[in-house]
PDB file of N, CA and C in Angstrom:
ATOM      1  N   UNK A   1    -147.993 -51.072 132.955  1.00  0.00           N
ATOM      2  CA  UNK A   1    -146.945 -51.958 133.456  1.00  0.00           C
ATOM      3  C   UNK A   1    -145.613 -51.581 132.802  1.00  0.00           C
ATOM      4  N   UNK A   2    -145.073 -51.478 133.582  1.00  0.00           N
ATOM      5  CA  UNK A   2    -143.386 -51.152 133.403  1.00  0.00           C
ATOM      6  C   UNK A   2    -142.325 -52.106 132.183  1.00  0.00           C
ATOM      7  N   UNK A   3    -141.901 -52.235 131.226  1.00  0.00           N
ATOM      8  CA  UNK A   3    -141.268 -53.178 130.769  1.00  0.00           C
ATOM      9  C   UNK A   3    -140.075 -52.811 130.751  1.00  0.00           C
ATOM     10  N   UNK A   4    -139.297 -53.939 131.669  1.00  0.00           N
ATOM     11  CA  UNK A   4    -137.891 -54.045 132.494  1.00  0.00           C
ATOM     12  C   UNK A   4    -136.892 -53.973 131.605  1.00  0.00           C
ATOM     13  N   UNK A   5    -137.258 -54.600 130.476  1.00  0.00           N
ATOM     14  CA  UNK A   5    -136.203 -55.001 129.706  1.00  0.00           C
ATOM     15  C   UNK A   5    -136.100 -53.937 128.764  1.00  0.00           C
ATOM     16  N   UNK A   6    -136.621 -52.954 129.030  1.00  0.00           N
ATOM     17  CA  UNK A   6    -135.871 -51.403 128.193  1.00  0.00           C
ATOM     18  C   UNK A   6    -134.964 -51.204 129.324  1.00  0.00           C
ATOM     19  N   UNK A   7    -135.318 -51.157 131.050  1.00  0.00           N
ATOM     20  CA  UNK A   7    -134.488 -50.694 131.537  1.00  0.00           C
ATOM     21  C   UNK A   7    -133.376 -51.513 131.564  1.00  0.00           C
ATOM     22  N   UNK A   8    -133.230 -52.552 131.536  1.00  0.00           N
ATOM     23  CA  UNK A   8    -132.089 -53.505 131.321  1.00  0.00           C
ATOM     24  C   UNK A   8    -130.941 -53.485 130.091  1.00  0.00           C
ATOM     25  N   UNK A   9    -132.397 -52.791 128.809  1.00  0.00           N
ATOM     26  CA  UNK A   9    -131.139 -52.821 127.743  1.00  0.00           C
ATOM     27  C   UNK A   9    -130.096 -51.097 127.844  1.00  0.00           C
ATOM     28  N   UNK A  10    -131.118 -50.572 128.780  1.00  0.00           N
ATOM     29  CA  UNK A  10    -129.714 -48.746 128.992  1.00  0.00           C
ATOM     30  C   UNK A  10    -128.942 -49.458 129.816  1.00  0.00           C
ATOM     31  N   UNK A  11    -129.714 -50.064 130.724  1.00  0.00           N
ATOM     32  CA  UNK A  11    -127.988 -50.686 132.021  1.00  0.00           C
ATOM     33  C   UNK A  11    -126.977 -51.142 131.206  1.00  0.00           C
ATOM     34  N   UNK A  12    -127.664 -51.987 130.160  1.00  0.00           N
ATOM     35  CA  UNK A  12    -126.171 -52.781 129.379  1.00  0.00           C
ATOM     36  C   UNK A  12    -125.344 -51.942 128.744  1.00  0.00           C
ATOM     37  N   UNK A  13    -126.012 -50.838 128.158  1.00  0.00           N
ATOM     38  CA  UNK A  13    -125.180 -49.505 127.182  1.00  0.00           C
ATOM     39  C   UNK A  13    -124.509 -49.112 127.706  1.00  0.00           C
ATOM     40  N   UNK A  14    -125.021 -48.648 129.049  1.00  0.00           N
ATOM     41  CA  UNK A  14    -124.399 -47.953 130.299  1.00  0.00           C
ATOM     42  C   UNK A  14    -123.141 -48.688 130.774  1.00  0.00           C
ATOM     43  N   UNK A  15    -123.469 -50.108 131.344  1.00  0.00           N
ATOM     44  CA  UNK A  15    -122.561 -50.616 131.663  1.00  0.00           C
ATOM     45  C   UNK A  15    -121.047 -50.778 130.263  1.00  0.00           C
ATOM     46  N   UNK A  16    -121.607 -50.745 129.791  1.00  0.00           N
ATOM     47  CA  UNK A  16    -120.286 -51.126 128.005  1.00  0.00           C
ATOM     48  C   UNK A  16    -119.562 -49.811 128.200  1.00  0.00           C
ATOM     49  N   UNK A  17    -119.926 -48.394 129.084  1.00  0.00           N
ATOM     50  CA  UNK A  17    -119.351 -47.487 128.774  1.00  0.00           C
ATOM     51  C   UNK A  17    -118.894 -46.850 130.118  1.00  0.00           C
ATOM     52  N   UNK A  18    -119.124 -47.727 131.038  1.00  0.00           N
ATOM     53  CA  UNK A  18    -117.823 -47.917 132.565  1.00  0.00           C
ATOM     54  C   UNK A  18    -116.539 -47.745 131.956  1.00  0.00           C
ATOM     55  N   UNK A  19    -115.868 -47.033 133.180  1.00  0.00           N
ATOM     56  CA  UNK A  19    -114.236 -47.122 133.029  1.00  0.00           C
ATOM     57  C   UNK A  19    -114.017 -48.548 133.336  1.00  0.00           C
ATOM     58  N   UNK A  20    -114.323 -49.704 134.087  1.00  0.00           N
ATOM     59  CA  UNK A  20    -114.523 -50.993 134.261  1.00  0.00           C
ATOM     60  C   UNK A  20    -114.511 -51.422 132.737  1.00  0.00           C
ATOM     61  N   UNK A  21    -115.409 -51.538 132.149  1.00  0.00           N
ATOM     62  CA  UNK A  21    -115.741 -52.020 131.055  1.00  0.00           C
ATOM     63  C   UNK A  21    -114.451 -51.995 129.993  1.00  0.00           C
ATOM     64  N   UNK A  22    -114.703 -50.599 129.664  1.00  0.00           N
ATOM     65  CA  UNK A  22    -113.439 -49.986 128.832  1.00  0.00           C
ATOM     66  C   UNK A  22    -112.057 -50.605 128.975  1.00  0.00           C
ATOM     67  N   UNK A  23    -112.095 -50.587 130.541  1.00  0.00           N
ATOM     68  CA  UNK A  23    -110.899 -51.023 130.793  1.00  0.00           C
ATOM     69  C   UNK A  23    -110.344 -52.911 130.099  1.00  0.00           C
ATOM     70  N   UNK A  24    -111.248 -53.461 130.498  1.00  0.00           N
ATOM     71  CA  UNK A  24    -111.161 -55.114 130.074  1.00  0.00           C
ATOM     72  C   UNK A  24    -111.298 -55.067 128.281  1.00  0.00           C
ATOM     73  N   UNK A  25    -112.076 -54.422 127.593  1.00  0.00           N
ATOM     74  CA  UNK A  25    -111.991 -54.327 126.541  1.00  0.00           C
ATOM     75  C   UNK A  25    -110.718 -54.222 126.218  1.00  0.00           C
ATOM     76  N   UNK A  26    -110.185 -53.099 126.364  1.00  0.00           N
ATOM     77  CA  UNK A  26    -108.457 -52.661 126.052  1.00  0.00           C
ATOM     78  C   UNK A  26    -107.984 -53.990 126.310  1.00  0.00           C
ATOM     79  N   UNK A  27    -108.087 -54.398 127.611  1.00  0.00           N
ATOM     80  CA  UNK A  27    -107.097 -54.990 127.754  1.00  0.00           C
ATOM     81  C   UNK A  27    -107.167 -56.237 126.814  1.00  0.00           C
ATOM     82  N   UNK A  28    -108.258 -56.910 126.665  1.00  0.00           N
ATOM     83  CA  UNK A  28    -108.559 -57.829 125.544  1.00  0.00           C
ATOM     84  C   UNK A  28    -108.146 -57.763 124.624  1.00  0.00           C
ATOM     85  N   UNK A  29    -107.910 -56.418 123.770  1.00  0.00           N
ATOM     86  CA  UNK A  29    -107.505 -56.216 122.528  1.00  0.00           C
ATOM     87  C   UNK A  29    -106.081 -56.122 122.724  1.00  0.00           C
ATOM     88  N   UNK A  30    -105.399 -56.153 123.552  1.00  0.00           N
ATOM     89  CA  UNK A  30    -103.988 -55.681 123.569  1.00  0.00           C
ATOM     90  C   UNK A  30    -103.447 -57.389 123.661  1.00  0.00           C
ATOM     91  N   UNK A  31    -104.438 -58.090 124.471  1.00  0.00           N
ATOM     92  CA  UNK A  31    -104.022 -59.647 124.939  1.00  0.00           C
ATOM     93  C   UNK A  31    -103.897 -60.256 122.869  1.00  0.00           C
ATOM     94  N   UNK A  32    -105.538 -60.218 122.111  1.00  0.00           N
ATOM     95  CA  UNK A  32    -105.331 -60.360 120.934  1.00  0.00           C
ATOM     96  C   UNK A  32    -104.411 -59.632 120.106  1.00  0.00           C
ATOM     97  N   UNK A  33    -104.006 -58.571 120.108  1.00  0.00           N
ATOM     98  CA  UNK A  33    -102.966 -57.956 119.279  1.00  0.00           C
ATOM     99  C   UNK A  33    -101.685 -58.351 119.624  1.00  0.00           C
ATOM    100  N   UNK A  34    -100.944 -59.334 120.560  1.00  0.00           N
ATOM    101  CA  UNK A  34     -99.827 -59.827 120.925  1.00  0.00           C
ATOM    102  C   UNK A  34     -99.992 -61.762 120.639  1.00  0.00           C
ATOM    103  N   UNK A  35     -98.904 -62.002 119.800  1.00  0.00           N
ATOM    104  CA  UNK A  35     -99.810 -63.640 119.005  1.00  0.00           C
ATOM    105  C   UNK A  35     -98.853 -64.196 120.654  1.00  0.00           C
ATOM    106  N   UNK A  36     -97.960 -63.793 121.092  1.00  0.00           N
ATOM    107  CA  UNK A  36     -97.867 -64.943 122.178  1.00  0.00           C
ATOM    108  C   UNK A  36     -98.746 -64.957 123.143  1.00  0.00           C
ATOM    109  N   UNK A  37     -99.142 -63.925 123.790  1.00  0.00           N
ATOM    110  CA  UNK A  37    -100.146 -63.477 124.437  1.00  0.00           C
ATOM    111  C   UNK A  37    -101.469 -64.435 124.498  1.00  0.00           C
ATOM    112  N   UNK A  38    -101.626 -64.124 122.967  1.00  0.00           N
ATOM    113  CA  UNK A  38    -102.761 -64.724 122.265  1.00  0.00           C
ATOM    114  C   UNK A  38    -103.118 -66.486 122.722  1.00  0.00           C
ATOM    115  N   UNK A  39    -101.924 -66.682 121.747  1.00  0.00           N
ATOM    116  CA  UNK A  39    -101.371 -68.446 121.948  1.00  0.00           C
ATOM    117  C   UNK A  39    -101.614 -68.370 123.171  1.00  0.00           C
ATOM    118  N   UNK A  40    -100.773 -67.684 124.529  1.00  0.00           N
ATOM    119  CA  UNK A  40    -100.763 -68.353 125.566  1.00  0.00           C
ATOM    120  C   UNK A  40    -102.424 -68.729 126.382  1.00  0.00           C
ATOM    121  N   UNK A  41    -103.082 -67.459 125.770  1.00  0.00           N
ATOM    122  CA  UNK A  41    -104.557 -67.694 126.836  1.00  0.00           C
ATOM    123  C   UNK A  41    -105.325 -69.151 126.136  1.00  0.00           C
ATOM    124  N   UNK A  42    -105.085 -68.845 124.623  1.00  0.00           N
ATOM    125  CA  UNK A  42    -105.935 -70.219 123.811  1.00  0.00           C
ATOM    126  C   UNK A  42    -105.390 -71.405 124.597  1.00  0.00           C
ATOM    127  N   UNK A  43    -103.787 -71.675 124.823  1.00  0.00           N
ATOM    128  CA  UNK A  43    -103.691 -72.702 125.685  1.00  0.00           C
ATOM    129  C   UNK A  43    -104.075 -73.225 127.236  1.00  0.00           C
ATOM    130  N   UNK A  44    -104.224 -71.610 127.757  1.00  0.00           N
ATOM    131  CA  UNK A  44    -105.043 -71.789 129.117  1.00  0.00           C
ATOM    132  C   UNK A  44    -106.379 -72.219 129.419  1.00  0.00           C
ATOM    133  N   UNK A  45    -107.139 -71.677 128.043  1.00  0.00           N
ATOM    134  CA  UNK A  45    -108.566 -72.078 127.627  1.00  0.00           C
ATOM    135  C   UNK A  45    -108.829 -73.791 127.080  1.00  0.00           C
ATOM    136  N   UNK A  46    -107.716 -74.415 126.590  1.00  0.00           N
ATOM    137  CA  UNK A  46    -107.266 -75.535 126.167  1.00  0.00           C
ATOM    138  C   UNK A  46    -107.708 -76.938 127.277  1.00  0.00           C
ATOM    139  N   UNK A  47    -107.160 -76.062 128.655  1.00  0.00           N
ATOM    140  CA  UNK A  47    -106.455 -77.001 129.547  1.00  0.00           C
ATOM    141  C   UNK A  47    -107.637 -77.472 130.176  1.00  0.00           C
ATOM    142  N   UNK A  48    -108.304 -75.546 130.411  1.00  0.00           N
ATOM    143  CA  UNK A  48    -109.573 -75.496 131.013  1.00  0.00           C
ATOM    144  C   UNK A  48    -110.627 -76.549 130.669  1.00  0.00           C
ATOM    145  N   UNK A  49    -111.059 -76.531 129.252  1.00  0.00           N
ATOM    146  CA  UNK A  49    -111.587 -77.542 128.613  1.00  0.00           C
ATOM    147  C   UNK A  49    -111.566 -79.074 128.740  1.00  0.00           C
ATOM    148  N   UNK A  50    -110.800 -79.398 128.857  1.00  0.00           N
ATOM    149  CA  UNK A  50    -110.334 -80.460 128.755  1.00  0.00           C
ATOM    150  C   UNK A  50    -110.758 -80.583 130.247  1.00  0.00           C
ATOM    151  N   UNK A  51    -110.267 -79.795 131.393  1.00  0.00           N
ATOM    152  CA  UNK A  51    -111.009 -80.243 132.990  1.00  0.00           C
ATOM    153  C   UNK A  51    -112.216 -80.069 132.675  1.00  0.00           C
ATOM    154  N   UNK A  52    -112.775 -79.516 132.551  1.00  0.00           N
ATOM    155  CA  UNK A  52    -114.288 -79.650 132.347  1.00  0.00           C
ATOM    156  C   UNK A  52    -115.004 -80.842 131.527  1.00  0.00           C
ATOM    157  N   UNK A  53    -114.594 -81.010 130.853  1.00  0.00           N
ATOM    158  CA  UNK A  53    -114.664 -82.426 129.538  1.00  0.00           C
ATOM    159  C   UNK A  53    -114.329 -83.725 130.767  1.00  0.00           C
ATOM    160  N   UNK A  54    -113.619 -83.658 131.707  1.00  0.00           N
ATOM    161  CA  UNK A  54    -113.264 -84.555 132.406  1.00  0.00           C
ATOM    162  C   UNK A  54    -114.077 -84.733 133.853  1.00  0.00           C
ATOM    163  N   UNK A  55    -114.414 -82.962 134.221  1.00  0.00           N
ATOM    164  CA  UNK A  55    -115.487 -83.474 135.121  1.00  0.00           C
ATOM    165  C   UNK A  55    -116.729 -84.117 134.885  1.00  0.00           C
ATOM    166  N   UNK A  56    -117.078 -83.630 133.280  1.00  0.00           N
ATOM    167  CA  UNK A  56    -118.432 -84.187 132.750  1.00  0.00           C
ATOM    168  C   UNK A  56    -118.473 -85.508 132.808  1.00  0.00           C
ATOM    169  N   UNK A  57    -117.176 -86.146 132.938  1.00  0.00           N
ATOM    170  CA  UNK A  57    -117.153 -87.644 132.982  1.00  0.00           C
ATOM    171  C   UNK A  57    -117.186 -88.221 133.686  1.00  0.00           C
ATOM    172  N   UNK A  58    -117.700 -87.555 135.239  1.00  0.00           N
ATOM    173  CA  UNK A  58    -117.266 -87.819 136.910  1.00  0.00           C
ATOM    174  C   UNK A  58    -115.939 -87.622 137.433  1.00  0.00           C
ATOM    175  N   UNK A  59    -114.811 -87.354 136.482  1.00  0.00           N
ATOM    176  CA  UNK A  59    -113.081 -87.241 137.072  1.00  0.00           C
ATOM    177  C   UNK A  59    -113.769 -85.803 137.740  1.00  0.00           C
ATOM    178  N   UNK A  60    -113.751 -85.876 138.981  1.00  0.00           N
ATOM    179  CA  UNK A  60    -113.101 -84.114 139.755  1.00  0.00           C
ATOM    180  C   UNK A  60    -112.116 -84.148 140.125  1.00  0.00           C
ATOM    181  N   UNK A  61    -111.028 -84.776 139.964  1.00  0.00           N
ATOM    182  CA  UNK A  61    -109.971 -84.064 140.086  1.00  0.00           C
ATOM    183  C   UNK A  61    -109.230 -84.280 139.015  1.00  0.00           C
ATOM    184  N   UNK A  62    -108.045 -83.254 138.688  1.00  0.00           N
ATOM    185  CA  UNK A  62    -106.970 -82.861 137.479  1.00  0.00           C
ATOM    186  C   UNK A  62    -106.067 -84.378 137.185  1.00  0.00           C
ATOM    187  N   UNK A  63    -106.320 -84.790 136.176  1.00  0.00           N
ATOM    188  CA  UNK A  63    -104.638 -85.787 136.163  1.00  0.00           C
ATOM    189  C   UNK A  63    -103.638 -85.269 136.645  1.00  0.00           C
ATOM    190  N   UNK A  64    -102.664 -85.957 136.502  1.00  0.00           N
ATOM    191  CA  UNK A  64    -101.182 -85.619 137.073  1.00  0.00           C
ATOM    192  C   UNK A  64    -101.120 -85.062 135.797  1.00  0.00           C
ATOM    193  N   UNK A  65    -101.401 -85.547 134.570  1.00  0.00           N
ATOM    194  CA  UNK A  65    -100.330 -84.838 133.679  1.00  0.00           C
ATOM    195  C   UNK A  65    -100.946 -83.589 133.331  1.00  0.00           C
ATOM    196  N   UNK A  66    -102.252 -83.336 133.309  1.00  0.00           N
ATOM    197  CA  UNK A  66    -102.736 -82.161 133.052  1.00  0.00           C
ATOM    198  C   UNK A  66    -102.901 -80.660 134.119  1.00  0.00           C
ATOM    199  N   UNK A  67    -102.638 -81.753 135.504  1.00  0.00           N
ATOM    200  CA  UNK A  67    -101.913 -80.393 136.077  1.00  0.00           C
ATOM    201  C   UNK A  67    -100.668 -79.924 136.376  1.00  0.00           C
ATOM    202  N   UNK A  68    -100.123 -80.989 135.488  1.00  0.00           N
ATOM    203  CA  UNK A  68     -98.318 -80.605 135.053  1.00  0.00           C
ATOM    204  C   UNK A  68     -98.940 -79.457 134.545  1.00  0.00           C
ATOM    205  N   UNK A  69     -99.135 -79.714 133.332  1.00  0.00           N
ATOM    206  CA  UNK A  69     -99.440 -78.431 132.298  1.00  0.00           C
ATOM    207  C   UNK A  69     -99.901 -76.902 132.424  1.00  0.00           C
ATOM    208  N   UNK A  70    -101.266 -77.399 133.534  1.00  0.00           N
ATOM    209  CA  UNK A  70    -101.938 -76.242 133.976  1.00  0.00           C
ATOM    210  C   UNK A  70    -100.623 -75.574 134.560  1.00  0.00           C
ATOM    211  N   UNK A  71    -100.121 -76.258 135.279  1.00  0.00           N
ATOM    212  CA  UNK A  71     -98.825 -75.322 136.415  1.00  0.00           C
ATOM    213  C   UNK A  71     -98.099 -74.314 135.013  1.00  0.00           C
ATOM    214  N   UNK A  72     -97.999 -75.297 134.321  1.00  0.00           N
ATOM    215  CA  UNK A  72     -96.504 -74.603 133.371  1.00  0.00           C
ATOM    216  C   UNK A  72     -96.573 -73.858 132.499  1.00  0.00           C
ATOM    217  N   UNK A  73     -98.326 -73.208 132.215  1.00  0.00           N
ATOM    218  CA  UNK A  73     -99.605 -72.403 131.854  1.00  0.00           C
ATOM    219  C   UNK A  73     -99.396 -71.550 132.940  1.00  0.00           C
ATOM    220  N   UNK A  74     -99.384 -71.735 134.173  1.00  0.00           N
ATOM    221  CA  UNK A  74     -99.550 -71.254 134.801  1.00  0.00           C
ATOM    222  C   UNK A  74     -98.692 -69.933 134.794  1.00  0.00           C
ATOM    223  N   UNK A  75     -97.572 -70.547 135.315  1.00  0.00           N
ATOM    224  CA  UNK A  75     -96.273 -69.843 135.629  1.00  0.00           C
ATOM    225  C   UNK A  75     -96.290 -69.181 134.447  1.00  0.00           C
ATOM    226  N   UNK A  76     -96.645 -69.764 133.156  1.00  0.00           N
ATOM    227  CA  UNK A  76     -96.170 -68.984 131.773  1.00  0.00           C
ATOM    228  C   UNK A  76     -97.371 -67.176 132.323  1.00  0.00           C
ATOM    229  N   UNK A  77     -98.157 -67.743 132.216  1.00  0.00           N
ATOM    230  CA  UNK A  77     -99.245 -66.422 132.477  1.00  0.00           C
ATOM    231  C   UNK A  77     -98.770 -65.445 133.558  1.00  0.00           C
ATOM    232  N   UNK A  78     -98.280 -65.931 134.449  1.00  0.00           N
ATOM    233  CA  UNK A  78     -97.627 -64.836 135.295  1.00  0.00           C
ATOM    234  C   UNK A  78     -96.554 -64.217 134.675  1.00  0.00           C
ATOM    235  N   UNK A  79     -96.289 -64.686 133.837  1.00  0.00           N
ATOM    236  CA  UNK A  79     -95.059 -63.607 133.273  1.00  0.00           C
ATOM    237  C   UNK A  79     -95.473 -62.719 132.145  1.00  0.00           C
ATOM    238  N   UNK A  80     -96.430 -62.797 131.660  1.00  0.00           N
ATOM    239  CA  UNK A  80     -97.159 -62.558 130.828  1.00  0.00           C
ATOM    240  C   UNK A  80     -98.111 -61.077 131.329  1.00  0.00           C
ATOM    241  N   UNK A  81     -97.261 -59.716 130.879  1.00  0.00           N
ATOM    242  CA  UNK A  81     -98.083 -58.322 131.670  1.00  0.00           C
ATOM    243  C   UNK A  81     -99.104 -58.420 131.004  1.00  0.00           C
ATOM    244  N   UNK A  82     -99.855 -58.719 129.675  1.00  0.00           N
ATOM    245  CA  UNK A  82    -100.682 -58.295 128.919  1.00  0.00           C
ATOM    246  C   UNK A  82    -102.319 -59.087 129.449  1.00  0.00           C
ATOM    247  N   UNK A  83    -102.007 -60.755 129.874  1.00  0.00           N
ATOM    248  CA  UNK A  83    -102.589 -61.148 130.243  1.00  0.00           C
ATOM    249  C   UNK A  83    -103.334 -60.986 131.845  1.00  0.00           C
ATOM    250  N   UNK A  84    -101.834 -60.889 132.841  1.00  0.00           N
ATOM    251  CA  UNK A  84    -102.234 -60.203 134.216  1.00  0.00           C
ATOM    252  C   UNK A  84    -103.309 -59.009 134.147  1.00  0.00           C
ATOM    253  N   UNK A  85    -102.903 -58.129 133.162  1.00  0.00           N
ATOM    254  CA  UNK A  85    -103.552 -57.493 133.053  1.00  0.00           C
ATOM    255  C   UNK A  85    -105.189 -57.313 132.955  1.00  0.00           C
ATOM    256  N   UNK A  86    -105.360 -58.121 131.695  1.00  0.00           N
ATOM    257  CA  UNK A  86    -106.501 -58.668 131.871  1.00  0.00           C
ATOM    258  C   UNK A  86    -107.533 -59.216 132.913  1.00  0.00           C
ATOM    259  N   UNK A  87    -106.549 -59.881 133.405  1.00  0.00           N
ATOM    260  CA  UNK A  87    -107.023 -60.694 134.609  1.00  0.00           C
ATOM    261  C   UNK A  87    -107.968 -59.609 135.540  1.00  0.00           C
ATOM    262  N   UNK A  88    -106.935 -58.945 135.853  1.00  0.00           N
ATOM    263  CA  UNK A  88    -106.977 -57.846 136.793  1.00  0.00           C
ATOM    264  C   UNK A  88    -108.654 -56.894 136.715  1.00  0.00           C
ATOM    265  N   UNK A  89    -108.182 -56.449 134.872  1.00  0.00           N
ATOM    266  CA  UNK A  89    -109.903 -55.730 134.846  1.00  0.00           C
ATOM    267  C   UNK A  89    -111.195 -56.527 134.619  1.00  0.00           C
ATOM    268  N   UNK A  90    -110.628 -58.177 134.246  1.00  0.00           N
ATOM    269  CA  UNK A  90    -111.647 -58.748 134.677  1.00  0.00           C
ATOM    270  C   UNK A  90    -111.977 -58.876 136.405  1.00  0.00           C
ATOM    271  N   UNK A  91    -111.384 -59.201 136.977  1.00  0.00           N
ATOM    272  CA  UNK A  91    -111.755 -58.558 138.096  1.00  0.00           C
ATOM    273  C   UNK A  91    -112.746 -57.860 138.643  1.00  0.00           C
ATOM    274  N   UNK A  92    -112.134 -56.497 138.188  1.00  0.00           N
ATOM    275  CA  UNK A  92    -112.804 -55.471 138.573  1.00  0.00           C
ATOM    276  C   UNK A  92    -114.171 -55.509 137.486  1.00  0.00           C
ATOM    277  N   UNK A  93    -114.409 -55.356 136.515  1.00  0.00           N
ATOM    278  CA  UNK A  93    -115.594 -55.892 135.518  1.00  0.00           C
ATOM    279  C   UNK A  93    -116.659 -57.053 136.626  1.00  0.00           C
ATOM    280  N   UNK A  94    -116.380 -58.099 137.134  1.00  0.00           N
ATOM    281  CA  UNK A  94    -117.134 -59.275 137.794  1.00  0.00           C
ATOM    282  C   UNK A  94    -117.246 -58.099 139.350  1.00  0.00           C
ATOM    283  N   UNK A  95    -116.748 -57.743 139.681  1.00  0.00           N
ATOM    284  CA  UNK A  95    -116.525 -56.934 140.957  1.00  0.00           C
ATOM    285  C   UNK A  95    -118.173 -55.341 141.121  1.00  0.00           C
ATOM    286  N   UNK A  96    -117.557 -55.274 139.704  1.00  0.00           N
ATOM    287  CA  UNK A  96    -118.960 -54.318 139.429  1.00  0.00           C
ATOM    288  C   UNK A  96    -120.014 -55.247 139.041  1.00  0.00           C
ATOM    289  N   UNK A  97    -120.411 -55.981 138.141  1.00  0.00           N
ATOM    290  CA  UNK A  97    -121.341 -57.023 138.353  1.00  0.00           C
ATOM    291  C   UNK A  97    -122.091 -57.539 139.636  1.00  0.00           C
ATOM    292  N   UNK A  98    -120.784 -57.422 140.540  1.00  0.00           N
ATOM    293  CA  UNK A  98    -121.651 -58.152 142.072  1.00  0.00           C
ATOM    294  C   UNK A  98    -122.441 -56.917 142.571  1.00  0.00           C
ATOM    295  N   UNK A  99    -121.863 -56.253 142.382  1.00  0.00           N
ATOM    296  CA  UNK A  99    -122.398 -54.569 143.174  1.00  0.00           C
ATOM    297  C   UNK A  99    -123.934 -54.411 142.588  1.00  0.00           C
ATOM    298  N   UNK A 100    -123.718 -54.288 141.161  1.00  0.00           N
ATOM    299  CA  UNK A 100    -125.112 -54.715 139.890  1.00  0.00           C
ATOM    300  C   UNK A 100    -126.350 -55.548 140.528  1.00  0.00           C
ATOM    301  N   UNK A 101    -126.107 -56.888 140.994  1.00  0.00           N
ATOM    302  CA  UNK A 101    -126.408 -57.645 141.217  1.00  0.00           C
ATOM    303  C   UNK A 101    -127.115 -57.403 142.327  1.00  0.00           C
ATOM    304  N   UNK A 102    -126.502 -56.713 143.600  1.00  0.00           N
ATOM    305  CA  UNK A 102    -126.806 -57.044 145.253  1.00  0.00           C
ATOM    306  C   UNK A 102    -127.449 -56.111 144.944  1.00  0.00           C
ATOM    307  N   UNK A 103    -127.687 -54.774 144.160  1.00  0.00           N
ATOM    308  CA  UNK A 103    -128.586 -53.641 143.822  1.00  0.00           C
ATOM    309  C   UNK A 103    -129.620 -54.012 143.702  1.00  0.00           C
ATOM    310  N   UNK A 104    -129.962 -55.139 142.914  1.00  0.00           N
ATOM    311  CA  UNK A 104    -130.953 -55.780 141.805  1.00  0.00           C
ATOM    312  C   UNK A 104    -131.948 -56.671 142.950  1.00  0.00           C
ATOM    313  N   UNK A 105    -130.642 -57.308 143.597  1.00  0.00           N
ATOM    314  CA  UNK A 105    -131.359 -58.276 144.622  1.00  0.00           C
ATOM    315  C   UNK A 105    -132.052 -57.570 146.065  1.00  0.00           C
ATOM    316  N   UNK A 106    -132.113 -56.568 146.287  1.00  0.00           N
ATOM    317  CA  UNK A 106    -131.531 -56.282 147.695  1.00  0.00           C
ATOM    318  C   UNK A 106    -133.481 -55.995 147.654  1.00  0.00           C
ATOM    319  N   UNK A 107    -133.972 -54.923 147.087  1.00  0.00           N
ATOM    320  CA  UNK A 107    -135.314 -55.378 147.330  1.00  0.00           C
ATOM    321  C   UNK A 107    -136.017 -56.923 147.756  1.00  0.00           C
ATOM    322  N   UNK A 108    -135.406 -57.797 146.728  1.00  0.00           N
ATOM    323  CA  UNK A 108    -136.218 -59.111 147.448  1.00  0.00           C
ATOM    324  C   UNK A 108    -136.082 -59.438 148.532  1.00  0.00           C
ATOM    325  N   UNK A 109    -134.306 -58.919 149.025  1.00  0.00           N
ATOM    326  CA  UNK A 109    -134.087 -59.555 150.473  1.00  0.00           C
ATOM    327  C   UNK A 109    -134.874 -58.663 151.845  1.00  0.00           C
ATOM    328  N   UNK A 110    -135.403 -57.664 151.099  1.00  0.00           N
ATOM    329  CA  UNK A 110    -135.948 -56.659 151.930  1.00  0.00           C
ATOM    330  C   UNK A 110    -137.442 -57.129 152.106  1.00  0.00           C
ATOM    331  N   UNK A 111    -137.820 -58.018 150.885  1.00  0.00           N
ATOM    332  CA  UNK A 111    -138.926 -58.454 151.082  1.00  0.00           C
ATOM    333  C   UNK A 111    -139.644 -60.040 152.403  1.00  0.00           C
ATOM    334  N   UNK A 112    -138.158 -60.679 152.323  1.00  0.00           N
ATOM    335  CA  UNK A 112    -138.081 -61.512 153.190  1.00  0.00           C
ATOM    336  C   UNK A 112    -137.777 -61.146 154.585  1.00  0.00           C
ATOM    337  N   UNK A 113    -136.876 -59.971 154.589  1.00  0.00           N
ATOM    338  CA  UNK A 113    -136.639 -59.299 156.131  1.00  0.00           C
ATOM    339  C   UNK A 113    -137.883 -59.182 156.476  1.00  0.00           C
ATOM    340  N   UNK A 114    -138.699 -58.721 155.920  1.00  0.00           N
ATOM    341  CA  UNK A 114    -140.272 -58.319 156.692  1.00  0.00           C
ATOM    342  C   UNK A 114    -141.250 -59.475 157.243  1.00  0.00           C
ATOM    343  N   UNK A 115    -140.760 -60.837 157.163  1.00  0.00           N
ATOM    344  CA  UNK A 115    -141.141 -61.892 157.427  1.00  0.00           C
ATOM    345  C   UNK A 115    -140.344 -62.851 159.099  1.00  0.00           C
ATOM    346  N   UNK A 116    -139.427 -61.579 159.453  1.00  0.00           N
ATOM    347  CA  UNK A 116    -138.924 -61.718 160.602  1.00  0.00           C
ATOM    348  C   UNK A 116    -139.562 -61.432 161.474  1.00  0.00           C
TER     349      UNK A 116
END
């Protein structure tokens, strides 16, 4: 019997050493090596929290005042190249993940096609 989870732990090596990968790393370190940068995502992560803390409580939707904030987070992050940046190879990082994924899955769905 085959044990998956060797092949799972080369995918992960493998995957850590994508131009994808590489890429979000950098950019991570460039987001931490800039303290406004820095500050600004901890406050985006801040806001985030706090909606989540609020859906846990049944609120789904944002206060007024906290999506003042988010906005003004917002706008701050768009000006912000280091973070866009980020954004961006996260992106592409979740983008290869799906590809990963529909690879992974696509036998099972092949297994249910045959039930047509």
């Amino acid at each position: 019997m085959i044990n998956i989870y060797d092949s799972v732990n080369e995918l992960t090596a493998n995957f850590e050493k994508t131009d994808e990968f590489v890429a979000l790393r950098d950019a991570i370190n460039a987001v931490k090596a800039n303290e406004n940068s820095l500050k600004l995502y901890h406050h985006m992560e801040e806001i985030r929290n706090k909606f989540i803390a609020e859906q846990e409580k049944g609120n789904s939707e944002m206060s007024a005042e906290l999506q003042k904030e988010y906005k003004e987070v917002e706008a701050q992050i768009g000006q912000d190249e280091l973070i866009k940046n980020m954004m961006i190879h996260e992106t592409a990082v979740y983008q290869l993940l799906n590809d990963i994924q529909k690879s992974l899955t696509d036998p099972i769905s092949n297994l249910y096609d045959a039930l047509k």
